[in-house]
Protein backbone atom coordinates (compact mmCIF):
# COMPACT_ATOMS: atom_id res chain seq x y z
CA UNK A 1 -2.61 22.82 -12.69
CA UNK A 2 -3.87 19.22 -13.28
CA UNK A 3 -0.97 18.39 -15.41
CA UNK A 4 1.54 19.10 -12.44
CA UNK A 5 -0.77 17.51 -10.20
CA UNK A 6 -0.59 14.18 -11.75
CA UNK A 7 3.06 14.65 -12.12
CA UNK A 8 3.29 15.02 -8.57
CA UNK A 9 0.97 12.08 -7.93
CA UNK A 10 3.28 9.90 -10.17
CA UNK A 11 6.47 10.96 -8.60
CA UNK A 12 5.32 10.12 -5.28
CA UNK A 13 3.61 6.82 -6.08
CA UNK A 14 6.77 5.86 -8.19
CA UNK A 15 9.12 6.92 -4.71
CA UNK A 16 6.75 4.88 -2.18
CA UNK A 17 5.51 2.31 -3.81
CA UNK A 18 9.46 0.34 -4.40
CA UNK A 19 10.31 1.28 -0.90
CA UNK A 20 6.79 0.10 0.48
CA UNK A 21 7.57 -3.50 -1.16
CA UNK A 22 10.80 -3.61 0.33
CA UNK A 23 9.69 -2.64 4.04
CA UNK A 24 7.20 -5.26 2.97
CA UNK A 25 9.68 -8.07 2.03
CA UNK A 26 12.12 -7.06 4.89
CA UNK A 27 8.98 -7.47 7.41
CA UNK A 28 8.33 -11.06 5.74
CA UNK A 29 11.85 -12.15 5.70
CA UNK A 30 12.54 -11.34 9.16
CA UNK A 31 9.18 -13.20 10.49
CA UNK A 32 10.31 -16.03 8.18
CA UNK A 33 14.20 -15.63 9.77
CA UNK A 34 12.52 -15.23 13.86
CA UNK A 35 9.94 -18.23 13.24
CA UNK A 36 13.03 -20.89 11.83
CA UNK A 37 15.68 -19.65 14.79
CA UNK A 38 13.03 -19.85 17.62
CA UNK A 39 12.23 -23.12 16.65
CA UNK A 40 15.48 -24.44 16.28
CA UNK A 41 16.33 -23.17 19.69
């Protein structure tokens, strides 16, 4: 049972964690991208 327990754990952590630093990096970019056209304007 504790073997497919941390294979679970591992799965998930190696699905979430990729697409948490993207949402991550897409939230940064577009503050970066909001903050240089608002001040342009």
């Amino acid at each position: 049972m504790d073997m497919i327990a941390s294979f679970l754990a591992g799965s998930i952590l190696t699905l979430v964690l990729p697409v948490g630093l993207l949402i991550a990096v897409a939230v940064w970019w577009g503050t970066i991208l909001r903050r240089r056209s608002g001040g342009d304007a």
